[in-house]
C-alpha atoms as a PDB file:
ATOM      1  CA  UNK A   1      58.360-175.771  89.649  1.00  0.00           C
ATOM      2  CA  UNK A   2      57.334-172.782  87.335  1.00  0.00           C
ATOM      3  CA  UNK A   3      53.725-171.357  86.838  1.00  0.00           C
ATOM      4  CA  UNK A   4      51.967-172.621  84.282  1.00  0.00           C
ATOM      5  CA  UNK A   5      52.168-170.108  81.518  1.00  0.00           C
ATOM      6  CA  UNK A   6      48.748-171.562  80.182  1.00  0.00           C
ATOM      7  CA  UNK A   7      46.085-172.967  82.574  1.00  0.00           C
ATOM      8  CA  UNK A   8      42.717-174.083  81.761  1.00  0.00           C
ATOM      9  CA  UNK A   9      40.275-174.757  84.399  1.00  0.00           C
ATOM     10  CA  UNK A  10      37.261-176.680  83.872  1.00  0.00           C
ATOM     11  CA  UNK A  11      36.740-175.434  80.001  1.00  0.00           C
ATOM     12  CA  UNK A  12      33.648-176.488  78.594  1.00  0.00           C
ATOM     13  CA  UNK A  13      32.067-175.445  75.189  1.00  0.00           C
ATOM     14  CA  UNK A  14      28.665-176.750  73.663  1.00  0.00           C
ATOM     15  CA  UNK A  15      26.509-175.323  70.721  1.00  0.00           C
ATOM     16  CA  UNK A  16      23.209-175.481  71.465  1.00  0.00           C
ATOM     17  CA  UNK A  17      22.921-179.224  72.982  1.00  0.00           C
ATOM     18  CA  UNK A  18      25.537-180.327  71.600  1.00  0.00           C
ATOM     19  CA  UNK A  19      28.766-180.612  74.292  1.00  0.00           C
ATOM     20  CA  UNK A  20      31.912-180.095  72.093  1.00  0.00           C
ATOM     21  CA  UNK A  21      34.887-179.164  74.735  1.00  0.00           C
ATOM     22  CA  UNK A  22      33.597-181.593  78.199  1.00  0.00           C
ATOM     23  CA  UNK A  23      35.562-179.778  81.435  1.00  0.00           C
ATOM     24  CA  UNK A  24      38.792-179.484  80.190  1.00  0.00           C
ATOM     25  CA  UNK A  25      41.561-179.297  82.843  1.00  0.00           C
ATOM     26  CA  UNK A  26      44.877-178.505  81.287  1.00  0.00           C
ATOM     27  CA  UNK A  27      48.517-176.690  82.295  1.00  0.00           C
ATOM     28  CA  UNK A  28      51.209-175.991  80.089  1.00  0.00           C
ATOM     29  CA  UNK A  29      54.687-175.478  81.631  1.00  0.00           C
ATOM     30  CA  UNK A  30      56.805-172.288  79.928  1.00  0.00           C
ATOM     31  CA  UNK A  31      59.119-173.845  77.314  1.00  0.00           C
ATOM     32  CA  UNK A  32      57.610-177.060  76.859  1.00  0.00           C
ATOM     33  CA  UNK A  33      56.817-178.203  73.068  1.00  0.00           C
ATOM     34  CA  UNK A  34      52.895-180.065  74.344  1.00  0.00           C
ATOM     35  CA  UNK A  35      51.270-181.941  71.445  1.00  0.00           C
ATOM     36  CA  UNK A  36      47.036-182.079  71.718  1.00  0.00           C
ATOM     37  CA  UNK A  37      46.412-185.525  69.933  1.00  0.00           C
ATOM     38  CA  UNK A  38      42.935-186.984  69.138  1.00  0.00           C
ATOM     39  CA  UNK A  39      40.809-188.404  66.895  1.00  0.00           C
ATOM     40  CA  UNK A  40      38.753-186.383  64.099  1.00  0.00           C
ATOM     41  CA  UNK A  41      36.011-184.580  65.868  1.00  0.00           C
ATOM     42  CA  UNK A  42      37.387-184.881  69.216  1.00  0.00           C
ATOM     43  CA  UNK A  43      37.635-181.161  69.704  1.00  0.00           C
ATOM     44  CA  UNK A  44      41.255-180.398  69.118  1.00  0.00           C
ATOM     45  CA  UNK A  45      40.862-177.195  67.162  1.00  0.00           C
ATOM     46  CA  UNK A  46      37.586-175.978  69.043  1.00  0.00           C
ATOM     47  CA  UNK A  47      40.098-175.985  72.115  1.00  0.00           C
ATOM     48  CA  UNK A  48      42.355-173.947  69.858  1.00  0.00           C
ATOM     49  CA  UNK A  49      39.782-171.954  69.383  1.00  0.00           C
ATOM     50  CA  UNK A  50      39.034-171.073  73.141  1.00  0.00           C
ATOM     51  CA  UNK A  51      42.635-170.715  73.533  1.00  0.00           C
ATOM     52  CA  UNK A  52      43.164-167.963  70.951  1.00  0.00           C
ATOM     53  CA  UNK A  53      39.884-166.383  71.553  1.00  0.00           C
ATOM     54  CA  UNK A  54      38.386-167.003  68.117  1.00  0.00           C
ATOM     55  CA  UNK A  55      35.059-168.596  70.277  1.00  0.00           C
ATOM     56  CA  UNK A  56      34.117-167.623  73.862  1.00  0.00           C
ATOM     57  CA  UNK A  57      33.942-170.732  76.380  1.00  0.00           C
ATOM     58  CA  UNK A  58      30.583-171.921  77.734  1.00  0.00           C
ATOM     59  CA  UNK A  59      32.174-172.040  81.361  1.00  0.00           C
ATOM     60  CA  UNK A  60      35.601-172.458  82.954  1.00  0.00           C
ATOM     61  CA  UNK A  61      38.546-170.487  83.012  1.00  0.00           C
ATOM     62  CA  UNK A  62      41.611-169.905  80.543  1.00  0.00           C
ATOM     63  CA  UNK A  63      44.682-168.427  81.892  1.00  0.00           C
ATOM     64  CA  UNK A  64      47.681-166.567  80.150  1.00  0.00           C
ATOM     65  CA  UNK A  65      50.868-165.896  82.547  1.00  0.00           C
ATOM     66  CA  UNK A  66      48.232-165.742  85.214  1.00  0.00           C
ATOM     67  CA  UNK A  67      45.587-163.405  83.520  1.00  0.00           C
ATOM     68  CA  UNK A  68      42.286-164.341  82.542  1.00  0.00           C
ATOM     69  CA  UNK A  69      42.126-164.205  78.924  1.00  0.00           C
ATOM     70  CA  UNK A  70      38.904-166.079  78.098  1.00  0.00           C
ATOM     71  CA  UNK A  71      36.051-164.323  75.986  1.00  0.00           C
ATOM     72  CA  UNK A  72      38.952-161.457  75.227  1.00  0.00           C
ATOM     73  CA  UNK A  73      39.177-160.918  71.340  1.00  0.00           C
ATOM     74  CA  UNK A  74      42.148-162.928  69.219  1.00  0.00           C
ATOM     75  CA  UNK A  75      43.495-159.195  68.638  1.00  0.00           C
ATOM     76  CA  UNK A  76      43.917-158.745  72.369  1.00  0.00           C
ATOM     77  CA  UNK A  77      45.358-162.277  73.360  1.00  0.00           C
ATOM     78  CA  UNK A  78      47.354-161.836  70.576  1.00  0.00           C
ATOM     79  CA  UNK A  79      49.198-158.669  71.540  1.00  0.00           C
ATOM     80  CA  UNK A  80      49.439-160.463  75.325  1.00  0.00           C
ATOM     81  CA  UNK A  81      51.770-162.756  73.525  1.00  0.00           C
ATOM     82  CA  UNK A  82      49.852-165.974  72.291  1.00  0.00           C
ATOM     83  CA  UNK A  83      50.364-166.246  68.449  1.00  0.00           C
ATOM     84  CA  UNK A  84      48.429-168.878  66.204  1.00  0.00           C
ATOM     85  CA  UNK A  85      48.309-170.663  62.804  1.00  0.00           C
ATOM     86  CA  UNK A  86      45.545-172.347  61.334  1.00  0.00           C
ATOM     87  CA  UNK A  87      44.863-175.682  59.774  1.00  0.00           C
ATOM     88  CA  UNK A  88      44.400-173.787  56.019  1.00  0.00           C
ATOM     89  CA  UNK A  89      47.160-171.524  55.363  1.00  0.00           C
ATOM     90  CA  UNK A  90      46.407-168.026  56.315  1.00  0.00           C
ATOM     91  CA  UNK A  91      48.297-165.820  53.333  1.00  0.00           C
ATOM     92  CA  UNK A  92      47.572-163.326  51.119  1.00  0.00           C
ATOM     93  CA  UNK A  93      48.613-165.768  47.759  1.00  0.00           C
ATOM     94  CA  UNK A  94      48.950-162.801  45.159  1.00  0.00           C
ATOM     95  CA  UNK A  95      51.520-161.272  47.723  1.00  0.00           C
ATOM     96  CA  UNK A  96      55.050-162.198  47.596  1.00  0.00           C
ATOM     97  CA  UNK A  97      56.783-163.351  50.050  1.00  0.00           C
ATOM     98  CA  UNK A  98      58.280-160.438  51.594  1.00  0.00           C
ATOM     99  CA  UNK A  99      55.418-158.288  51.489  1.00  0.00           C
ATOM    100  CA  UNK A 100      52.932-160.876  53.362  1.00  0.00           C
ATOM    101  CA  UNK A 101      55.600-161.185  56.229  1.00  0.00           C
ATOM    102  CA  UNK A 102      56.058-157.466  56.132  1.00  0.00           C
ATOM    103  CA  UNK A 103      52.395-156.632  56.331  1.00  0.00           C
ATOM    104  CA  UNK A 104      52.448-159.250  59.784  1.00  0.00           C
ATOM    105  CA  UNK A 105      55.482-156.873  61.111  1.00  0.00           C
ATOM    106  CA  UNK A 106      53.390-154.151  60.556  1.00  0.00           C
ATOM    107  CA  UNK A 107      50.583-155.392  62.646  1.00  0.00           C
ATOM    108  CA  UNK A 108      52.743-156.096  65.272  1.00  0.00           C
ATOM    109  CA  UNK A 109      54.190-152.715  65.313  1.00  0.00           C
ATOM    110  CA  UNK A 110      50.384-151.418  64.883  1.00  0.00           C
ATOM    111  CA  UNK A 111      51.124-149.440  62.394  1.00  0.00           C
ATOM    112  CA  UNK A 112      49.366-151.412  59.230  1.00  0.00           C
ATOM    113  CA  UNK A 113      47.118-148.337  58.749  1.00  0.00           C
ATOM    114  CA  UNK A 114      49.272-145.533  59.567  1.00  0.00           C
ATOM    115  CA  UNK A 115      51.205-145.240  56.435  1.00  0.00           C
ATOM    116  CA  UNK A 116      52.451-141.651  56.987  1.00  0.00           C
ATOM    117  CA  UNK A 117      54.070-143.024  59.222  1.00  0.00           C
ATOM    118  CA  UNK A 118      55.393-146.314  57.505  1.00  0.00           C
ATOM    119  CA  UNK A 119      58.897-144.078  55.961  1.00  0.00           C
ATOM    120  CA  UNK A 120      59.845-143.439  59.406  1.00  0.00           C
ATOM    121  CA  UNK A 121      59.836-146.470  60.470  1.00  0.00           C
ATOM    122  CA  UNK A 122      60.947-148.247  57.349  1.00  0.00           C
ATOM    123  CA  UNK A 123      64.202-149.594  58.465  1.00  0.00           C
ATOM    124  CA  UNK A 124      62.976-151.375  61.802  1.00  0.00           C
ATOM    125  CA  UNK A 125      60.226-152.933  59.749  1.00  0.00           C
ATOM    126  CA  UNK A 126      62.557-154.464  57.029  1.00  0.00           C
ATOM    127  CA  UNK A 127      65.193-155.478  59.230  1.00  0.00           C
ATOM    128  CA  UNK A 128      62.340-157.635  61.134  1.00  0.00           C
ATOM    129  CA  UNK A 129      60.939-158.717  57.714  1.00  0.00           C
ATOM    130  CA  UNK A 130      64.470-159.411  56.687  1.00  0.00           C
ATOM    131  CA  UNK A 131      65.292-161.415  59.781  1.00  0.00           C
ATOM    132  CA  UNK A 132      61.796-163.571  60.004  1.00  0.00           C
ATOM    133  CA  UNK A 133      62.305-164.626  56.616  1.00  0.00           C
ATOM    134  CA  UNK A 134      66.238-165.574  57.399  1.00  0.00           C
ATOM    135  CA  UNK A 135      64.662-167.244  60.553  1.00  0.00           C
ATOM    136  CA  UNK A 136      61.994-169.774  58.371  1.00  0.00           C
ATOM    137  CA  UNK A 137      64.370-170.371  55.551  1.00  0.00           C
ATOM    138  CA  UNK A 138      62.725-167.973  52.820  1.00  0.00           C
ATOM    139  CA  UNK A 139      65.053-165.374  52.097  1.00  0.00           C
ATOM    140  CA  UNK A 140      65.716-166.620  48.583  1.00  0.00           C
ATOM    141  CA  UNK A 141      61.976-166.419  48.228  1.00  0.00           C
ATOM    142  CA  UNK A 142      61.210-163.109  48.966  1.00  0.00           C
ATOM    143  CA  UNK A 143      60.126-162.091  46.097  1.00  0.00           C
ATOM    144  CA  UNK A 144      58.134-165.399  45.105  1.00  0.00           C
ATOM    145  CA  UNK A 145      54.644-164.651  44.630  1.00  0.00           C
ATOM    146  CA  UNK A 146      53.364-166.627  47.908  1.00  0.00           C
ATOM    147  CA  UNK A 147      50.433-168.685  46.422  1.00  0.00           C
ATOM    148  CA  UNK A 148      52.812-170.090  43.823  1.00  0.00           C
ATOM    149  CA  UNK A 149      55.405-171.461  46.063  1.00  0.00           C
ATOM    150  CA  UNK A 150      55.223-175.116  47.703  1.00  0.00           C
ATOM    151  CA  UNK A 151      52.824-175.984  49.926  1.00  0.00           C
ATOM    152  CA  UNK A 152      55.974-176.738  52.771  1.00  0.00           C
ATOM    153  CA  UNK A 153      57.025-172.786  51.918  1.00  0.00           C
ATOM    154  CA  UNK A 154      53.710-171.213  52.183  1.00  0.00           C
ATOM    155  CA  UNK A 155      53.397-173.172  55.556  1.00  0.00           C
ATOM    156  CA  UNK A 156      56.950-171.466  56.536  1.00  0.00           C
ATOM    157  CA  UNK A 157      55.662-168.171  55.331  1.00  0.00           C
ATOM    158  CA  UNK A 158      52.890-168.520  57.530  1.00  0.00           C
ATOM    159  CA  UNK A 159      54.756-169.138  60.528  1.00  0.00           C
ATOM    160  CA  UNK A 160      57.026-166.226  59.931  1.00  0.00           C
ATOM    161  CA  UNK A 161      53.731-164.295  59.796  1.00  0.00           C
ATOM    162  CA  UNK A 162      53.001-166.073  63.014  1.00  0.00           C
ATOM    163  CA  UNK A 163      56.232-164.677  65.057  1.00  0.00           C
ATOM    164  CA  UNK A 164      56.071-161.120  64.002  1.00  0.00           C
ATOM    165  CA  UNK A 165      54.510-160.437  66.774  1.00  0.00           C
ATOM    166  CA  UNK A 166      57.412-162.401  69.345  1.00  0.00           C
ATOM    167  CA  UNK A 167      54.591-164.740  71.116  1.00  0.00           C
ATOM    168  CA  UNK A 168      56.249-166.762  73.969  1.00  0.00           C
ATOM    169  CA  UNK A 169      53.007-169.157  73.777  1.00  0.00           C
ATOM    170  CA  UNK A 170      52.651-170.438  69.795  1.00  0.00           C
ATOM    171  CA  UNK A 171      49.678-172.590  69.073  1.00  0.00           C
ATOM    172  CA  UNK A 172      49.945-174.343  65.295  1.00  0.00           C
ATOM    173  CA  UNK A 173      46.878-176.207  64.778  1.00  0.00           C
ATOM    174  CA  UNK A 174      47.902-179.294  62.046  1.00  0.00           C
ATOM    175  CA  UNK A 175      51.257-177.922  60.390  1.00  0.00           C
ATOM    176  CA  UNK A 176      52.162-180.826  58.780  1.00  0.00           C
ATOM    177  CA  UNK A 177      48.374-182.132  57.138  1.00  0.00           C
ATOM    178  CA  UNK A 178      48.791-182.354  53.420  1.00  0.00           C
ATOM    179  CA  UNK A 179      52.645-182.779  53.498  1.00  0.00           C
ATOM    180  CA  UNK A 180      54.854-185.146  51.789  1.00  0.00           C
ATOM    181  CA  UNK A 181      57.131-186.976  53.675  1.00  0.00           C
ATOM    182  CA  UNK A 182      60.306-184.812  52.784  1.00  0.00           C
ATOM    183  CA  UNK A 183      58.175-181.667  53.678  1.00  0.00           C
ATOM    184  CA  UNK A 184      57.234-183.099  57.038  1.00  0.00           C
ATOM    185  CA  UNK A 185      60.907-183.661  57.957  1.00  0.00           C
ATOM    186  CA  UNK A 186      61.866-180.202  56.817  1.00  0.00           C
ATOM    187  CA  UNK A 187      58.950-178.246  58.734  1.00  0.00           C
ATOM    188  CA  UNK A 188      59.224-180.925  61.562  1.00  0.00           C
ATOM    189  CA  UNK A 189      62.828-179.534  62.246  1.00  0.00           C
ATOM    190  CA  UNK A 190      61.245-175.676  61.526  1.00  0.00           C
ATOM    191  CA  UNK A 191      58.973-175.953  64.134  1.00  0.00           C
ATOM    192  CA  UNK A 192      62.153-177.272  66.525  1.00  0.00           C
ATOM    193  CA  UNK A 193      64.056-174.539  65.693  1.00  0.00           C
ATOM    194  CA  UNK A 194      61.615-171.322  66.057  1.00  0.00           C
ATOM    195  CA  UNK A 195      60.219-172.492  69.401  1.00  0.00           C
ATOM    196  CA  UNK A 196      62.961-172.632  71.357  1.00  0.00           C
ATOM    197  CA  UNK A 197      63.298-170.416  73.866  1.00  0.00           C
ATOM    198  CA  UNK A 198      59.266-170.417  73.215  1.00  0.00           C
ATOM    199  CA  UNK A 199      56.442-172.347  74.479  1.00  0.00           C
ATOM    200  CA  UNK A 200      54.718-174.432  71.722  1.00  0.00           C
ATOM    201  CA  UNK A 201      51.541-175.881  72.085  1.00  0.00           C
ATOM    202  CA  UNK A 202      50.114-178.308  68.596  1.00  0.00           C
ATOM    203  CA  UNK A 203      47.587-180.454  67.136  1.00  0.00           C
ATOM    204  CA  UNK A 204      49.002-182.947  64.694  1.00  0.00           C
ATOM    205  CA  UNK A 205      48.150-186.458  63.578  1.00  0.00           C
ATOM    206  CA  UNK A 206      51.753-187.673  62.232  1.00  0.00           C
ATOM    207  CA  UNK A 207      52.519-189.278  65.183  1.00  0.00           C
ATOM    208  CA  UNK A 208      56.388-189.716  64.516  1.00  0.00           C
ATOM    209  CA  UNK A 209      56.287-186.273  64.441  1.00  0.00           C
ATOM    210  CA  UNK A 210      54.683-186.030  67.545  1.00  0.00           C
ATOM    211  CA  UNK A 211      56.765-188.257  69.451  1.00  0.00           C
ATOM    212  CA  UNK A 212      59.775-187.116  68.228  1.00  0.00           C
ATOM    213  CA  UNK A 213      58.842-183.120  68.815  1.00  0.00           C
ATOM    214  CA  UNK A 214      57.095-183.087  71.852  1.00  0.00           C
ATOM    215  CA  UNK A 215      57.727-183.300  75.945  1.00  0.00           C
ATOM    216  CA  UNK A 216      54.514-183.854  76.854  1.00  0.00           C
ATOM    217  CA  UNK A 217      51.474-184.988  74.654  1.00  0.00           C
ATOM    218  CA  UNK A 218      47.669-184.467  76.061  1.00  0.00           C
ATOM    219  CA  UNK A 219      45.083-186.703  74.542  1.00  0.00           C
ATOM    220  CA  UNK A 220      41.540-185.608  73.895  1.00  0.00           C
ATOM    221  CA  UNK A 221      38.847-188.228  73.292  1.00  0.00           C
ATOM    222  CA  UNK A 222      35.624-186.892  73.148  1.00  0.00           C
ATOM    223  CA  UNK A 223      35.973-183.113  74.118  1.00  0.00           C
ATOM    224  CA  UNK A 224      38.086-184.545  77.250  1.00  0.00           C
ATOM    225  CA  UNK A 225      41.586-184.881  77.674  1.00  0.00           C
ATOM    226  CA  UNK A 226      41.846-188.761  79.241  1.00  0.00           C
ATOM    227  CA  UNK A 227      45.877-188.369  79.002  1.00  0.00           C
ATOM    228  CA  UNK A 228      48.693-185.937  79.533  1.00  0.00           C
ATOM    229  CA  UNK A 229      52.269-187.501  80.179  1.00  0.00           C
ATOM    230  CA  UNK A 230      55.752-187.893  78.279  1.00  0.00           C
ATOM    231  CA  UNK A 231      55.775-189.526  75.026  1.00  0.00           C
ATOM    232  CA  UNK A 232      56.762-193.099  76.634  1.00  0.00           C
ATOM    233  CA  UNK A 233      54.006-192.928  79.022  1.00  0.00           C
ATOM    234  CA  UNK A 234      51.441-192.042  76.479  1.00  0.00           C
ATOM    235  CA  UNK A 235      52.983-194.761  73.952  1.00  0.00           C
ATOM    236  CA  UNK A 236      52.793-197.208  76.796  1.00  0.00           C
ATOM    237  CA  UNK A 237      48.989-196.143  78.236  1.00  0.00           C
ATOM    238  CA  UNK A 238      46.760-198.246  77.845  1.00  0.00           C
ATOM    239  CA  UNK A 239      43.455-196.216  77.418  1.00  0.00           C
ATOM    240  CA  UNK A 240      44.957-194.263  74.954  1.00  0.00           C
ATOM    241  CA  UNK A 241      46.333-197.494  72.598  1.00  0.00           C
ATOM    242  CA  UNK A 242      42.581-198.239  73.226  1.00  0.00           C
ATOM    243  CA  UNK A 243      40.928-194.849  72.454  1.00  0.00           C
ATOM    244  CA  UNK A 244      43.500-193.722  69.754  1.00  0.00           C
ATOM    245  CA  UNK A 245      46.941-194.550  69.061  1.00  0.00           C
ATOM    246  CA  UNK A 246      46.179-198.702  68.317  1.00  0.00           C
ATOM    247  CA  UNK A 247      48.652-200.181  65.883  1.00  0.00           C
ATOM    248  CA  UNK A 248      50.415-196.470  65.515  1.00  0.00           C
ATOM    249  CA  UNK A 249      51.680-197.222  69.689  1.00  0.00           C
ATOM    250  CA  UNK A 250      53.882-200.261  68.430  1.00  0.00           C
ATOM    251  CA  UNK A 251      55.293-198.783  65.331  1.00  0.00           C
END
């Protein structure tokens, strides 16, 4: 069996006296599509959090291909190849289309602030741009002004934004919250197609889309995970029809 390309070791995170992420133990296998499931307040997106280095961990370990990446800044983990979205959409709205994705490319390439030298590399950046927007479905909206397109779209714009820089490890914390049921199938079978080949890693609470997307599922209950198997054996476990799933385990 492969190494992990994500381990966590005993990840803990409290503020103050409050104990938010409880020893978390957790690896994720390269390639695998791994769904974190919970209740509200169960820590889900403070593990995200740890992961992608927007807070430092209280204690335990966090490790990327093998490196220690705990405490380092998002900017750093990001460029190591770990790539996240957020639960609100993280555009600029009174950009269009093209330009938000472009601006991402940019960053990747590091060279968002060196526009003397933006001309020379002009064609690598718009073929990239080009291509990312072929890739989510939003060529025809490239020059839609992003705030004004539907909520689905801006939620595809923001996961081109999200592979400009190529992660192999993607988080996307709640993709799907907000969505219609037509938009859910459509960025159900987005999220299917960019991450293969990739390692995806998600919090959602549409479960058919999390038993239909995922190979493994972890559940978190109180800042602990007290499940991580296949989607049968999490349907079928008992302490987690108890703790979480109830009704939603028979449907």
């Amino acid at each position: 069996m492969s190494e992990p390309i994500l381990a966590l070791h005993g990840l803990r995170k409290s503020f103050g006296s409050t104990d938010i992420i409880r020893g978390i133990d957790l690896s994720v296998r390269p390639g695998e599509r791994h769904s974190i499931i919970g209740p509200n307040g169960a820590g889900k997106s403070t593990l995200f959090h740890l992961i992608s280095g927007q807070l430092a961990p209280s204690a335990g370990a966090i490790q990327f291909e093998g490196r220690e990446i705990a405490g380092q800044s998002p900017q750093a983990i990001n460029r190591r190849g770990l790539a996240r979205s957020f639960q609100i959409t993280n555009i600029f709205p009174r950009l269009s289309t093209y330009e938000n994705v472009r601006l991402a490319v940019m960053r990747a390439h590091r060279s968002q602030y060196a526009f003397w030298r933006f001309i020379d590399r002009d064609r690598g950046i718009r073929a990239e741009t080009e291509r990312l927007l072929g890739l989510v479905r939003l060529s025809a909206k490239a020059d839609a002004i992003a705030g004004e397109m539907a909520y689905s779209e801006q939620r595809s714009l923001e996961i081109a934004m999200t592979l400009a820089s190529d992660p192999r490890l993607i988080l996307l914390d709640e993709p799907m919250a907000g969505m219609s049921h037509d938009e859910t199938q459509y960025t159900s079978q987005l999220i299917r197609e960019i991450s293969a080949g990739r390692t995806l890693m998600i919090v959602e609470h549409d479960m058919d889309v999390v038993f239909s997307l995922s190979d493994r599922i972890s559940v978190v209950v109180y800042g602990q995970i007290i499940a991580t198997g296949s989607p049968e054996e999490i349907r079928n476990h008992a302490g987690v029809r108890e703790a979480y799933l109830g009704d939603e385990a028979s449907s």
